[in-house]
N, C-alpha and C. Protein backbone atom coordinates (compact mmCIF):
# COMPACT_ATOMS: atom_id res chain seq x y z
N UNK A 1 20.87 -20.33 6.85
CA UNK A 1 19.96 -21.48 6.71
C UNK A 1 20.73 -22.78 6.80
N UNK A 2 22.05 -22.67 6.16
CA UNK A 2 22.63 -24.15 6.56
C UNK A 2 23.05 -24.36 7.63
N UNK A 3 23.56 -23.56 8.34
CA UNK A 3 23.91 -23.92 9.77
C UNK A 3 22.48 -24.41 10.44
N UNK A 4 21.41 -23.69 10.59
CA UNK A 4 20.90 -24.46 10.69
C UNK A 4 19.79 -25.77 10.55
N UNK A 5 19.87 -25.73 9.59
CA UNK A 5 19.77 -27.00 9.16
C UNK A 5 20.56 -28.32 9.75
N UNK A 6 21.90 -27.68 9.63
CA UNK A 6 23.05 -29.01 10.58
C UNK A 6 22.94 -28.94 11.80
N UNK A 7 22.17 -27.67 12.81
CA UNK A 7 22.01 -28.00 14.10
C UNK A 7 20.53 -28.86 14.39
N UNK A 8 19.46 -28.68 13.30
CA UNK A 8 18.68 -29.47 13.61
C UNK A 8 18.49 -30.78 13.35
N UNK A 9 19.48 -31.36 12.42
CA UNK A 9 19.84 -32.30 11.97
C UNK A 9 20.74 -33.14 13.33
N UNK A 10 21.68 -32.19 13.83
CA UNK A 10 22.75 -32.59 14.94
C UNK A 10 21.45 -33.03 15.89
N UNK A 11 20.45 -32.10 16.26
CA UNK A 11 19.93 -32.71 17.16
C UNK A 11 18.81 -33.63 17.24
N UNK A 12 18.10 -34.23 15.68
CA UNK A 12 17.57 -34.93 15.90
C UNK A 12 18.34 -36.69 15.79
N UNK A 13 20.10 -36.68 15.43
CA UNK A 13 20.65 -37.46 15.54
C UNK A 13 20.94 -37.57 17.14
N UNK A 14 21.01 -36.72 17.72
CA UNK A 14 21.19 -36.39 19.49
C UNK A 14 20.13 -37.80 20.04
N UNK A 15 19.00 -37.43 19.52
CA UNK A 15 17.86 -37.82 19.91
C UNK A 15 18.19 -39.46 19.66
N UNK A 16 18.16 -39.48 18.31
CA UNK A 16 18.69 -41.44 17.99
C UNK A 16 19.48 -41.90 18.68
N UNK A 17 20.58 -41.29 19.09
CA UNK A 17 21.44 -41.64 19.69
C UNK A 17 21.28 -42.36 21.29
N UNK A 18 20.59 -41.15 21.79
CA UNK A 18 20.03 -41.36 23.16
C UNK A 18 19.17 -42.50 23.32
N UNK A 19 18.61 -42.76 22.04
CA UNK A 19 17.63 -44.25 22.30
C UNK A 19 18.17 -45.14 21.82
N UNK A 20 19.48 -45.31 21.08
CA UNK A 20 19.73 -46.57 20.45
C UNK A 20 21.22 -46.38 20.77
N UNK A 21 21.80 -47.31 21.29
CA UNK A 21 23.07 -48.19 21.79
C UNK A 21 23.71 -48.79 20.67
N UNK A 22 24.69 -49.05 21.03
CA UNK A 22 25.56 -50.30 20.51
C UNK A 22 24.80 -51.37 20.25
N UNK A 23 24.65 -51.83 18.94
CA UNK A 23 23.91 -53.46 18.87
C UNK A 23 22.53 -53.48 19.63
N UNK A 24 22.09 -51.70 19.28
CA UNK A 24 21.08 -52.40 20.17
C UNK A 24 20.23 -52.01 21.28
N UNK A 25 21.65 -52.12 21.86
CA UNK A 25 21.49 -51.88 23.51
C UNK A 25 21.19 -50.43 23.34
N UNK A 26 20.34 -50.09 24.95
CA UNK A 26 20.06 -48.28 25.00
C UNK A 26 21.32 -48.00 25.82
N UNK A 27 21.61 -46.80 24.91
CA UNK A 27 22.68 -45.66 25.87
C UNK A 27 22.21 -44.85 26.93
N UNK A 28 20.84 -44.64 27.05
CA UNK A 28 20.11 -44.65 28.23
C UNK A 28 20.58 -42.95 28.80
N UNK A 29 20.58 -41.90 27.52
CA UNK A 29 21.25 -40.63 28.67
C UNK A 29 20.43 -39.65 28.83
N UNK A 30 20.40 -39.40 29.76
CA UNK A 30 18.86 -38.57 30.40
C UNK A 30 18.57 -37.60 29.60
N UNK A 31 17.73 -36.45 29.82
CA UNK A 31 17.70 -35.14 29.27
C UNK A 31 18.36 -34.09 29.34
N UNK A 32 18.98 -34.11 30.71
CA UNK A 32 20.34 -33.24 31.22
C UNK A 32 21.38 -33.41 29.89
N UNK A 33 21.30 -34.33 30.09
CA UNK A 33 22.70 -35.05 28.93
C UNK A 33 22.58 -34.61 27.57
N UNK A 34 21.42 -35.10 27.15
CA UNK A 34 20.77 -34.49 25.95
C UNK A 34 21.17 -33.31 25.77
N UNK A 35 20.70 -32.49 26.80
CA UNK A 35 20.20 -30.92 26.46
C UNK A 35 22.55 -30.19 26.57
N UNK A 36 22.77 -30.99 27.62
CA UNK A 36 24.48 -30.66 27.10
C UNK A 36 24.80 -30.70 26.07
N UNK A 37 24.48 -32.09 25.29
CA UNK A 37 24.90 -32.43 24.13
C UNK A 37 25.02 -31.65 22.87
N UNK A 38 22.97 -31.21 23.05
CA UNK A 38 22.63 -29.96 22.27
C UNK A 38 23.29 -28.88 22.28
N UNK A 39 23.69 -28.10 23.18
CA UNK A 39 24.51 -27.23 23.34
C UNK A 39 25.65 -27.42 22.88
N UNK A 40 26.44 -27.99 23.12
CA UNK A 40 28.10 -28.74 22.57
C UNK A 40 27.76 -28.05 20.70
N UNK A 41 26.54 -29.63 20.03
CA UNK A 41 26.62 -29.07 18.90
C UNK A 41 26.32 -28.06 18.43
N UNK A 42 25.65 -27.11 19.05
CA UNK A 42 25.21 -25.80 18.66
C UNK A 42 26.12 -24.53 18.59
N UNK A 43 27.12 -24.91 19.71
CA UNK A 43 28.33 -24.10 19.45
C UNK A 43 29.64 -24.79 18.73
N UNK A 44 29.14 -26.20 18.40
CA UNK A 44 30.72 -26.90 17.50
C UNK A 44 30.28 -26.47 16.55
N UNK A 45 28.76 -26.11 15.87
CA UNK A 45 28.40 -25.62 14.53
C UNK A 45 28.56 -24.46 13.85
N UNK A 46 29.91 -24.05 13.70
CA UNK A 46 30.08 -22.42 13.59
C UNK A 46 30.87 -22.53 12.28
N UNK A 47 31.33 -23.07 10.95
CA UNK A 47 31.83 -23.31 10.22
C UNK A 47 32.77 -23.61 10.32
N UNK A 48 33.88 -24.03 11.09
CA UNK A 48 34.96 -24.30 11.16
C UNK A 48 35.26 -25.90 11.09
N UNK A 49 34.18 -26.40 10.90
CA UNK A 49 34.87 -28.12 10.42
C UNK A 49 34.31 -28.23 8.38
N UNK A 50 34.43 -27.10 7.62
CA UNK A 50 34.69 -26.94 6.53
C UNK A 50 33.29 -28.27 5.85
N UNK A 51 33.67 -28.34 4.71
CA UNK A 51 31.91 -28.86 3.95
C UNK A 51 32.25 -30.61 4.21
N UNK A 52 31.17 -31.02 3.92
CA UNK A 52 31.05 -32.52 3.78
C UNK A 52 30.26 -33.00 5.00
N UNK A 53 29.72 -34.45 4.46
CA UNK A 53 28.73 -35.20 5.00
C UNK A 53 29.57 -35.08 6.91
N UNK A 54 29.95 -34.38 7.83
CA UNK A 54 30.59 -34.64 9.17
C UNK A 54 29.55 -34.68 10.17
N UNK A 55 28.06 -34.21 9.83
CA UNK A 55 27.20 -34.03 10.81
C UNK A 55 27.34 -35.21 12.29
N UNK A 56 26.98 -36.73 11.21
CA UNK A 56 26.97 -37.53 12.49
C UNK A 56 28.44 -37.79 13.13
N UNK A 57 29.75 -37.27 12.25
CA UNK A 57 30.39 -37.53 13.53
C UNK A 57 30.42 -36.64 14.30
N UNK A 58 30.53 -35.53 14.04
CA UNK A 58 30.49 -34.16 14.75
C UNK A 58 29.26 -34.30 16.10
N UNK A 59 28.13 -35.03 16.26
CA UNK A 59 27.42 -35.16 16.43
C UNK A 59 27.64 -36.24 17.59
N UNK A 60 28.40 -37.20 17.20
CA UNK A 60 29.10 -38.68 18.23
C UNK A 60 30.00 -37.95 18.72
N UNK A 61 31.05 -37.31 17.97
CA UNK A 61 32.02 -36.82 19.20
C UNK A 61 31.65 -35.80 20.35
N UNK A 62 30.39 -34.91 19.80
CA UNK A 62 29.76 -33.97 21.16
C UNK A 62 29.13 -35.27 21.99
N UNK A 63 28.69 -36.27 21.98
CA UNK A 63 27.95 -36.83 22.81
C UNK A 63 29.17 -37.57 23.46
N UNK A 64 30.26 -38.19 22.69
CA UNK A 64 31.11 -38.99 23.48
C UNK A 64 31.39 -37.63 24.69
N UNK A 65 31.86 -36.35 24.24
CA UNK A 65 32.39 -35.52 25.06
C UNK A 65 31.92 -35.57 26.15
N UNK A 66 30.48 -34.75 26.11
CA UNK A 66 29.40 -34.62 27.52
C UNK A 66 29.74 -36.03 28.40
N UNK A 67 29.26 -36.92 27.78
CA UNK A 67 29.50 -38.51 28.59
C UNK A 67 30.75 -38.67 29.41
N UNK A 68 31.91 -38.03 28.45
CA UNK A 68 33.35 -37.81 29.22
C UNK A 68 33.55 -37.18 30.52
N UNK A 69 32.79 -35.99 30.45
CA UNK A 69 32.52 -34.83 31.64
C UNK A 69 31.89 -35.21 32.24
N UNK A 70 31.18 -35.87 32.29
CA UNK A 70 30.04 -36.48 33.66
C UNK A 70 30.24 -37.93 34.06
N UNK A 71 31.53 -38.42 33.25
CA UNK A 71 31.94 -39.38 33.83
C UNK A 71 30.78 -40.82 33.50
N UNK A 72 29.94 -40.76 32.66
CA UNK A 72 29.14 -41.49 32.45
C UNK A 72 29.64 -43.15 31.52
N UNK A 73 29.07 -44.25 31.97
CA UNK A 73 29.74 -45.51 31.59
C UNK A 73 29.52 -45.73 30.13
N UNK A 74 30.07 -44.88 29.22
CA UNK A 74 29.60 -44.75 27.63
C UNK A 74 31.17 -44.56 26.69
N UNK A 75 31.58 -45.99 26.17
CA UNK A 75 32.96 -46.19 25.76
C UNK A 75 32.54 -44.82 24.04
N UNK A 76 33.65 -44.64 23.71
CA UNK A 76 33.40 -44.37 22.29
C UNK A 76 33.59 -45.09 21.26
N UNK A 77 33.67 -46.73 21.51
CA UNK A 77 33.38 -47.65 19.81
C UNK A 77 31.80 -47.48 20.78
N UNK A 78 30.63 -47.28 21.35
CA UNK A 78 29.74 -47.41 21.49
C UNK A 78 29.12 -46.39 20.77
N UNK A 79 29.33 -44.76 21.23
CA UNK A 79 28.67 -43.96 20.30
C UNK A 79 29.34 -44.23 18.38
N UNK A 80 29.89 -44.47 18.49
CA UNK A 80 30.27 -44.73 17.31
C UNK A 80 29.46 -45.62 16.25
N UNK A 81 29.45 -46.72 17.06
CA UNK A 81 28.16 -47.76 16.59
C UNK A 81 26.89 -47.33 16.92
N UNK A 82 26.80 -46.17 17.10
CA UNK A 82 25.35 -45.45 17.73
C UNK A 82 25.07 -44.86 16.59
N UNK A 83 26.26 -44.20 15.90
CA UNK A 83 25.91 -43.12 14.94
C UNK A 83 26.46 -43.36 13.66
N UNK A 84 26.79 -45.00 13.88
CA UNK A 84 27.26 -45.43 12.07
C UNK A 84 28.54 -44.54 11.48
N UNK A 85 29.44 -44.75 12.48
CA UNK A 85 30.38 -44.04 12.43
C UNK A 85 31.80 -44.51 12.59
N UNK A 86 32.95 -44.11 11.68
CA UNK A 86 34.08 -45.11 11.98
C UNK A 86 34.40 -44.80 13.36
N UNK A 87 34.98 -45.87 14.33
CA UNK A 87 35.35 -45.56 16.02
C UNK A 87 36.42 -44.65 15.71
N UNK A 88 37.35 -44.43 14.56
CA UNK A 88 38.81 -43.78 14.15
C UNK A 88 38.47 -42.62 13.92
N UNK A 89 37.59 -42.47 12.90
CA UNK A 89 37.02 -41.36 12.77
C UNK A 89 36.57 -40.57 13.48
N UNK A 90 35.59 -41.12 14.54
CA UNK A 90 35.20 -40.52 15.66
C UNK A 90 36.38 -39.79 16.85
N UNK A 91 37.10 -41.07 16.79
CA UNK A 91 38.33 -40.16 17.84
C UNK A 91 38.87 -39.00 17.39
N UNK A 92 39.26 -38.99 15.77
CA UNK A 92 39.62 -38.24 15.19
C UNK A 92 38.92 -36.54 15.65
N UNK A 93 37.81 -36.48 15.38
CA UNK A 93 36.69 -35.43 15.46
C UNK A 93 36.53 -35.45 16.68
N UNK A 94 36.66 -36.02 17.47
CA UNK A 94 36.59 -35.28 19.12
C UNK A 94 37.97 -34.91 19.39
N UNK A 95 39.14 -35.21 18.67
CA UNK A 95 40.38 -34.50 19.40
C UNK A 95 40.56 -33.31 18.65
N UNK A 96 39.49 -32.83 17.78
CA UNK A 96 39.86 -31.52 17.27
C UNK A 96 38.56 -31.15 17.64
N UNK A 97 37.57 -31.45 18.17
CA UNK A 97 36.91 -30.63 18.81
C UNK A 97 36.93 -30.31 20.07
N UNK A 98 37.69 -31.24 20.80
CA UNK A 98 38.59 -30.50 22.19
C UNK A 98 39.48 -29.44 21.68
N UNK A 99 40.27 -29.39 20.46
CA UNK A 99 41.44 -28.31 20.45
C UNK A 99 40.41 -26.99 19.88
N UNK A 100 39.45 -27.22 19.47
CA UNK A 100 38.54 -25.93 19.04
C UNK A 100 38.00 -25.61 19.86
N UNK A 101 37.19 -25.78 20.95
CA UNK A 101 36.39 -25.36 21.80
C UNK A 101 37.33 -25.53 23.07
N UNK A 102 38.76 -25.96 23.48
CA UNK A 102 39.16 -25.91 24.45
C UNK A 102 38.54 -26.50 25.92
N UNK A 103 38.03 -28.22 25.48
CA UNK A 103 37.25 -28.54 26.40
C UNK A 103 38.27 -29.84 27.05
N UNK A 104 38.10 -29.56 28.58
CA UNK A 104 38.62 -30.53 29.23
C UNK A 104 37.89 -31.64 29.71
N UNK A 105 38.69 -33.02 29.91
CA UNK A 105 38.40 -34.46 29.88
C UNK A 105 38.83 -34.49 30.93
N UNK A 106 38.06 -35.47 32.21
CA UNK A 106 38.51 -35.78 33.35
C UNK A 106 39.42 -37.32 32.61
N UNK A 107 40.36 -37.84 33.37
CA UNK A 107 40.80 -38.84 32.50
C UNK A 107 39.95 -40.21 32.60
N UNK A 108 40.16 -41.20 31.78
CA UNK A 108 38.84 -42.42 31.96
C UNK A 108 38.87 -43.11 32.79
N UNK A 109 38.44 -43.05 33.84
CA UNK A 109 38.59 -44.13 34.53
C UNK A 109 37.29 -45.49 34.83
N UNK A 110 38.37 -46.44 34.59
CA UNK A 110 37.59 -47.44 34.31
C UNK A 110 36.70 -48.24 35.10
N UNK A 111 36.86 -47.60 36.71
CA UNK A 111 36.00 -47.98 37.98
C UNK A 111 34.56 -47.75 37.35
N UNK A 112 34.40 -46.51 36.29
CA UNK A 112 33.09 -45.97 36.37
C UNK A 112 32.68 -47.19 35.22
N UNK A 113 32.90 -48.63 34.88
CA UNK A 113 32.30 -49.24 33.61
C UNK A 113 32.11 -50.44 34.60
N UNK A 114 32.86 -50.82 35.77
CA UNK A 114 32.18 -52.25 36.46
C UNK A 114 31.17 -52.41 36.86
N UNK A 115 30.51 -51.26 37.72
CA UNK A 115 29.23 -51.74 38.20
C UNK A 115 28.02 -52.21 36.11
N UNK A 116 28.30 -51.62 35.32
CA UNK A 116 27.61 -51.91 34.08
C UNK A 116 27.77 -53.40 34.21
N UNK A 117 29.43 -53.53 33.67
CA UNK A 117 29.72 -54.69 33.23
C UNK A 117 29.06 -55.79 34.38
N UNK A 118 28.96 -56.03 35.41
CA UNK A 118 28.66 -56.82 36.65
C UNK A 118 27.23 -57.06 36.67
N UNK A 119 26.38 -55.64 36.18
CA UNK A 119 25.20 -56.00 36.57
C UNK A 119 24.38 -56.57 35.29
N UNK A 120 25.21 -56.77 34.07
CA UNK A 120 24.70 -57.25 32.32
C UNK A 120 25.05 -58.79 32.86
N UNK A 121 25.90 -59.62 33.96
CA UNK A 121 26.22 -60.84 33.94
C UNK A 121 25.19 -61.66 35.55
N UNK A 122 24.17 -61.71 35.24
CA UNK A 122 23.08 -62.61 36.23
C UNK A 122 24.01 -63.62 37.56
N UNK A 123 24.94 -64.33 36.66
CA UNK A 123 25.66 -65.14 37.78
C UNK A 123 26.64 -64.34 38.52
N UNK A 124 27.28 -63.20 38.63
CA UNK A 124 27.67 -62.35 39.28
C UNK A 124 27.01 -61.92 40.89
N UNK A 125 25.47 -61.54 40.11
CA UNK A 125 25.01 -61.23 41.09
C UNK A 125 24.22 -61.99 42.01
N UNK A 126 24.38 -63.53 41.47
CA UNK A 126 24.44 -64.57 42.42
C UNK A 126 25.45 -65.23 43.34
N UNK A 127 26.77 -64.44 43.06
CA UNK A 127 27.76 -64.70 43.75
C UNK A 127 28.03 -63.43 45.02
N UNK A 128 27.08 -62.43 45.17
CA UNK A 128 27.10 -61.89 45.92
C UNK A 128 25.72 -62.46 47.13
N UNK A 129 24.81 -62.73 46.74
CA UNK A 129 23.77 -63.88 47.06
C UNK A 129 24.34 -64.40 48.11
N UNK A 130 25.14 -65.27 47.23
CA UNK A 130 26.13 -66.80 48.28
C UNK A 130 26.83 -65.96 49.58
N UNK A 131 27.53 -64.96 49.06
CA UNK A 131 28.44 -64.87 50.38
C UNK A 131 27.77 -63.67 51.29
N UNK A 132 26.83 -63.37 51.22
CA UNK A 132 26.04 -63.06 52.17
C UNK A 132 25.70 -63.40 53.36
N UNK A 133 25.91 -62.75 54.24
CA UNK A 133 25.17 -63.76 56.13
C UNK A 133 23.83 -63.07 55.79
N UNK A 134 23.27 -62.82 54.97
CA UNK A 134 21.51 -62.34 55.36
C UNK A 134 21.44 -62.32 54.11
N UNK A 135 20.23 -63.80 53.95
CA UNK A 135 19.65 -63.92 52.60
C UNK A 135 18.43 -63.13 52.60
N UNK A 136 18.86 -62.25 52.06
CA UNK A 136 17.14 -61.16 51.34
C UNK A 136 15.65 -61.78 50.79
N UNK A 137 15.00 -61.60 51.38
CA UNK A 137 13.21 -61.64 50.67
C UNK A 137 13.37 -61.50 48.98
N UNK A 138 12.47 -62.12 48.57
CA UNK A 138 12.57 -62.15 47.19
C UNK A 138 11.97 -60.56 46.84
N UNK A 139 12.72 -59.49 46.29
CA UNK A 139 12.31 -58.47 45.78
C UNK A 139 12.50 -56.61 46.96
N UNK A 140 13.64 -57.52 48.05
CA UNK A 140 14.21 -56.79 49.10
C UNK A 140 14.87 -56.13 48.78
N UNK A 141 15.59 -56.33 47.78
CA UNK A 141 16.89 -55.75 47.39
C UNK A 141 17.47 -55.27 46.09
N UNK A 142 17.67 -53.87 46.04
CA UNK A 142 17.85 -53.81 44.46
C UNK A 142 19.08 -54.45 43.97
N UNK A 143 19.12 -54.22 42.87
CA UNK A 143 20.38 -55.03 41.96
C UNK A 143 21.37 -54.51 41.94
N UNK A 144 21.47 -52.90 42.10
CA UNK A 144 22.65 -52.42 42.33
C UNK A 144 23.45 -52.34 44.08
N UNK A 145 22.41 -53.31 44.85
CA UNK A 145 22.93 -53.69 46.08
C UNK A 145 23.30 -55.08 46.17
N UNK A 146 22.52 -55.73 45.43
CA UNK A 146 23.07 -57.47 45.29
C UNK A 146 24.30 -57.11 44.85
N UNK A 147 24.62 -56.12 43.71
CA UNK A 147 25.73 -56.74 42.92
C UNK A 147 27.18 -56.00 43.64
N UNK A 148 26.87 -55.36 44.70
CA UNK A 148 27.98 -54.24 45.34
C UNK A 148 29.39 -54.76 45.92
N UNK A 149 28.75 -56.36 46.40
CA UNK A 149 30.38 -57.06 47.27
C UNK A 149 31.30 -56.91 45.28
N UNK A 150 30.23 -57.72 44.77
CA UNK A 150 30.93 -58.23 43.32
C UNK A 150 31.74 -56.66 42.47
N UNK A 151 30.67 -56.02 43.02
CA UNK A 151 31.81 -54.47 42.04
C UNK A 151 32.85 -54.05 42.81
N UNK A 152 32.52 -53.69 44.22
CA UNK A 152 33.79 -54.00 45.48
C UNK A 152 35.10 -54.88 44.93
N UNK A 153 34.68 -55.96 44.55
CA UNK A 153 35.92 -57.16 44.47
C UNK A 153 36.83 -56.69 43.04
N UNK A 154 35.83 -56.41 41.98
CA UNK A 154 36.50 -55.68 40.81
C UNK A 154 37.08 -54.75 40.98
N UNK A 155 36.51 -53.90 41.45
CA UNK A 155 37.36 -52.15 41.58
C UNK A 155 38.52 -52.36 42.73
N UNK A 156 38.86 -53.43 43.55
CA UNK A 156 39.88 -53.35 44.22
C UNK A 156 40.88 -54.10 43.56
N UNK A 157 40.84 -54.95 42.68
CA UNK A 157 41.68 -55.59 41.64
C UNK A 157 42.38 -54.44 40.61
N UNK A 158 41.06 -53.80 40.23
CA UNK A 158 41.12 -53.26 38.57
C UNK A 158 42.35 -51.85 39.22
N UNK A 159 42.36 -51.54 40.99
CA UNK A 159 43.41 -50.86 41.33
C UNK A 159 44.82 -51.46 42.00
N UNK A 160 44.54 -52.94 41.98
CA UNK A 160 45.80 -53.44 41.96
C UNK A 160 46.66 -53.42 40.46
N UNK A 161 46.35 -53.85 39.68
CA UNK A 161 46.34 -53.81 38.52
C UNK A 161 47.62 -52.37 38.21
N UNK A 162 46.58 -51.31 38.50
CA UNK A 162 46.91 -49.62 38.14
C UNK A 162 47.98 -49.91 38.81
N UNK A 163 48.18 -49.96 40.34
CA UNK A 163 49.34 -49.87 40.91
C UNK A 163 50.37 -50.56 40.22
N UNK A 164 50.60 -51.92 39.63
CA UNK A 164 51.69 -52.57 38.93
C UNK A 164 51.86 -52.11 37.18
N UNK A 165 51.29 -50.86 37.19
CA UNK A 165 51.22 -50.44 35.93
C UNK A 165 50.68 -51.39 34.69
N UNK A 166 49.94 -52.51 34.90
CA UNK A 166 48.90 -53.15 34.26
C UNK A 166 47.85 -52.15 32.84
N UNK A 167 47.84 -51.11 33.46
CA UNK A 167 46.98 -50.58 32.67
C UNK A 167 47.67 -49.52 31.64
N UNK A 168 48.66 -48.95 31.69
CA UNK A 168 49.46 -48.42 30.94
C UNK A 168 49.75 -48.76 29.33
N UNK A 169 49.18 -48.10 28.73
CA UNK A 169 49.31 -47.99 27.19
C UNK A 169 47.65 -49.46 26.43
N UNK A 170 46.96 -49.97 27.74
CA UNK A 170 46.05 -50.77 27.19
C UNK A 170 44.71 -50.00 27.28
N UNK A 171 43.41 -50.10 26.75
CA UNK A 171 42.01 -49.78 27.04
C UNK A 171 41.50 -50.28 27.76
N UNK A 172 41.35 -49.28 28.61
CA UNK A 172 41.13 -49.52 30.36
C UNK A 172 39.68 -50.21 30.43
N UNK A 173 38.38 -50.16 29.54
CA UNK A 173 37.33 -50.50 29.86
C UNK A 173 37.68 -52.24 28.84
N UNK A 174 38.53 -52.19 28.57
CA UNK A 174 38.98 -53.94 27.99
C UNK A 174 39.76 -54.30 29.16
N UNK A 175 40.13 -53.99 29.99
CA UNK A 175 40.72 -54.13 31.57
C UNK A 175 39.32 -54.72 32.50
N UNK A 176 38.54 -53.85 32.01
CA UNK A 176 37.30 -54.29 33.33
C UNK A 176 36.90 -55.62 32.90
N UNK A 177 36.81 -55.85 31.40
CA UNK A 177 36.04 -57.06 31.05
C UNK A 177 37.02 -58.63 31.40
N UNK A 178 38.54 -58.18 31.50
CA UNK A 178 39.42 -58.97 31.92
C UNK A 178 39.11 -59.41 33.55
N UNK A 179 39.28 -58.29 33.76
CA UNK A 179 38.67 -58.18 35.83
C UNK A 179 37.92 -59.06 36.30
N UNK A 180 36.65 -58.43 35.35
CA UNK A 180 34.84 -59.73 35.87
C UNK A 180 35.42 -60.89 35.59
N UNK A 181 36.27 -61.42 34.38
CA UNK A 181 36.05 -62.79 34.29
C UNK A 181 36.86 -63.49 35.61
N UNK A 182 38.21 -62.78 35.83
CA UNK A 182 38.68 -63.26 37.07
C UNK A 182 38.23 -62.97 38.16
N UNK A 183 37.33 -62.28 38.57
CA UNK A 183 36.75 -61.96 39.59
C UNK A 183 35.99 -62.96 39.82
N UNK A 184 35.48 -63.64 39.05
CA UNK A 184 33.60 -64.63 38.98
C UNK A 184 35.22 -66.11 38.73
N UNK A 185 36.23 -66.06 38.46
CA UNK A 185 36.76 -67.27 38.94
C UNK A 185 37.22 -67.52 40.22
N UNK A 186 37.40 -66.17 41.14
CA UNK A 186 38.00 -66.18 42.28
C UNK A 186 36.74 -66.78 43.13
N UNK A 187 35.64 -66.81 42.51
CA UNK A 187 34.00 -67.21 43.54
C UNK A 187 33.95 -68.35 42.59
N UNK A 188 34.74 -69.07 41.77
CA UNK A 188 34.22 -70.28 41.41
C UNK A 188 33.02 -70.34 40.27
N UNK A 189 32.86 -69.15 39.59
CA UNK A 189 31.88 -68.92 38.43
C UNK A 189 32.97 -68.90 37.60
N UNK A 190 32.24 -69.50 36.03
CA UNK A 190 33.18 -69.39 35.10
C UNK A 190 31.86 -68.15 34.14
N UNK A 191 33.39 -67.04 33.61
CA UNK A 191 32.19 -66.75 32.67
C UNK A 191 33.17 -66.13 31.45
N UNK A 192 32.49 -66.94 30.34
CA UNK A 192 33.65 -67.04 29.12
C UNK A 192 33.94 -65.46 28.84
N UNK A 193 35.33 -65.45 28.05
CA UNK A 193 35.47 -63.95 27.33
C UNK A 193 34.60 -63.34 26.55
N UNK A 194 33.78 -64.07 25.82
CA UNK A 194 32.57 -63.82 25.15
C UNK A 194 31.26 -62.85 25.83
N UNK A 195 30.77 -63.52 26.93
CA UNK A 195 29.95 -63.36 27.72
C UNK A 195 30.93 -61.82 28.12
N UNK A 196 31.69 -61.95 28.76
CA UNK A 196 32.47 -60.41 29.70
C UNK A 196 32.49 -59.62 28.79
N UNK A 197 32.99 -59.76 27.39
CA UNK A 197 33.50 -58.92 26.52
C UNK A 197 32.18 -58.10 25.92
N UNK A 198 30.93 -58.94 26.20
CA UNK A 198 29.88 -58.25 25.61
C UNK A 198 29.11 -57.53 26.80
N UNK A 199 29.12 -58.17 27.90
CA UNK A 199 28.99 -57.42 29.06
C UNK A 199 29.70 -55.98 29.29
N UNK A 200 30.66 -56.22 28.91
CA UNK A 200 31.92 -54.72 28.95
C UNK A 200 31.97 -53.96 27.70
N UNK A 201 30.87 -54.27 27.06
CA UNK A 201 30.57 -53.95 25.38
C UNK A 201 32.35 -53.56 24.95
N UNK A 202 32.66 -54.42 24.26
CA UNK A 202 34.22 -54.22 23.86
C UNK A 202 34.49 -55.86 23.36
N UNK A 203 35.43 -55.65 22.38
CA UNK A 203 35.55 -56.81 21.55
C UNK A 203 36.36 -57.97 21.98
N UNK A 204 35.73 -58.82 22.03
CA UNK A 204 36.14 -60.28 22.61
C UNK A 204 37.45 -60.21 22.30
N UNK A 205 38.06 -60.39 20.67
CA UNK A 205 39.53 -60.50 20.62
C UNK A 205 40.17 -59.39 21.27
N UNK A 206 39.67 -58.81 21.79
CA UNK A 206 41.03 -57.56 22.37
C UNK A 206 40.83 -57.86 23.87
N UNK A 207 39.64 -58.48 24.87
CA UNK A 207 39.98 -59.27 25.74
C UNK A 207 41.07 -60.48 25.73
N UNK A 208 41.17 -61.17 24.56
CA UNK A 208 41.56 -62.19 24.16
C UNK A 208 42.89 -61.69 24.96
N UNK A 209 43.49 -60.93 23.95
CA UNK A 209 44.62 -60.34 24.09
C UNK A 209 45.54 -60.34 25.38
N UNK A 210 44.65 -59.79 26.14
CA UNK A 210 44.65 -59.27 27.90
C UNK A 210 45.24 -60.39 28.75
């Protein structure tokens, strides 16, 4: 009965999760995702993470996982703040639930967080607008095509960068939010660390830093 109890518990936190974001924002992960997720906790639930309140992290670290494997644009201080959960803590409980279940991580790469970050900043995707030879009909064009020169211009930076070992020992999705802002200065947009850092959901002072 207690097990499950903690799997139905795991999965109606699954469920919160999937509708509520960071601050807010939706994490937006389909039912596929979901229904991975479910699974994850249904087999992390076998007694081996011993007694105490662990449901919701146990619960954030299966969802950070799935998100990991499918490569999906979902940092882990996000599920973390999803599930009222320390971000430390959380890392904590997903690196021993990789060593228990023996699950592999493609590594992060941070190409997969620009098109997000690019398309949360409006003047971005007016700077793809401008340098256009064919101005579009109002409602011609989706947003993830306006904004494509502008993610183009990031992801060929954010791999210059890699090449000069730029990214080595820093958090690569606090890299992207560094990127947009110089990217939108190279077109003559200014857009403060504030604005990027919340765009790149990741904390202004650790852009600061960058």
């Amino acid at each position: 009965r207690g097990l499950i109890c903690v799997i139905k518990n795991g999965v109606w936190r699954i469920r919160t999760v999937a509708t509520f974001g960071a601050q807010g924002a939706l994490l937006k992960l389909n039912k596929d995702i979901i229904a991975e997720v479910k699974d994850l906790v249904t087999r992390a639930s076998d007694g081996k993470w011993g007694q105490g309140l662990w449901t919701s992290q146990l619960t954030g670290a299966c969802v950070y996982s799935v998100c990991r494997q499918n490569n999906l644009p979902v940092s882990m201080r996000e599920v973390a703040e999803a599930c009222s959960v320390n971000v430390f803590t959380l890392g904590r409980v997903f690196h021993k639930l990789q060593e228990l279940h023996g699950l592999k991580m493609p590594p992060l790469d941070p190409e997969n967080y620009v098109a997000r970050a690019v398309a949360a900043l409006p003047e971005l995707a007016a700077i793809s607008n401008k340098n256009s030879t064919v101005q579009p009909q109002r409602g011609s064009m989706t947003r993830s095509v306006m904004i494509a020169p502008t993610v183009r211009d990031a992801k060929t930076l954010l791999k210059f960068a890699f090449s000069r070992g730029l990214l080595i020992g820093r958090d690569p999705i606090v890299i992207v939010a560094a990127v947009v802002i110089v990217v939108a200065r190279l077109h003559g947009v200014k857009v403060s660390v504030d604005r990027a850092a919340q765009a790149s959901r990741v904390q202004s002072v650790s852009v600061r830093k960058r």
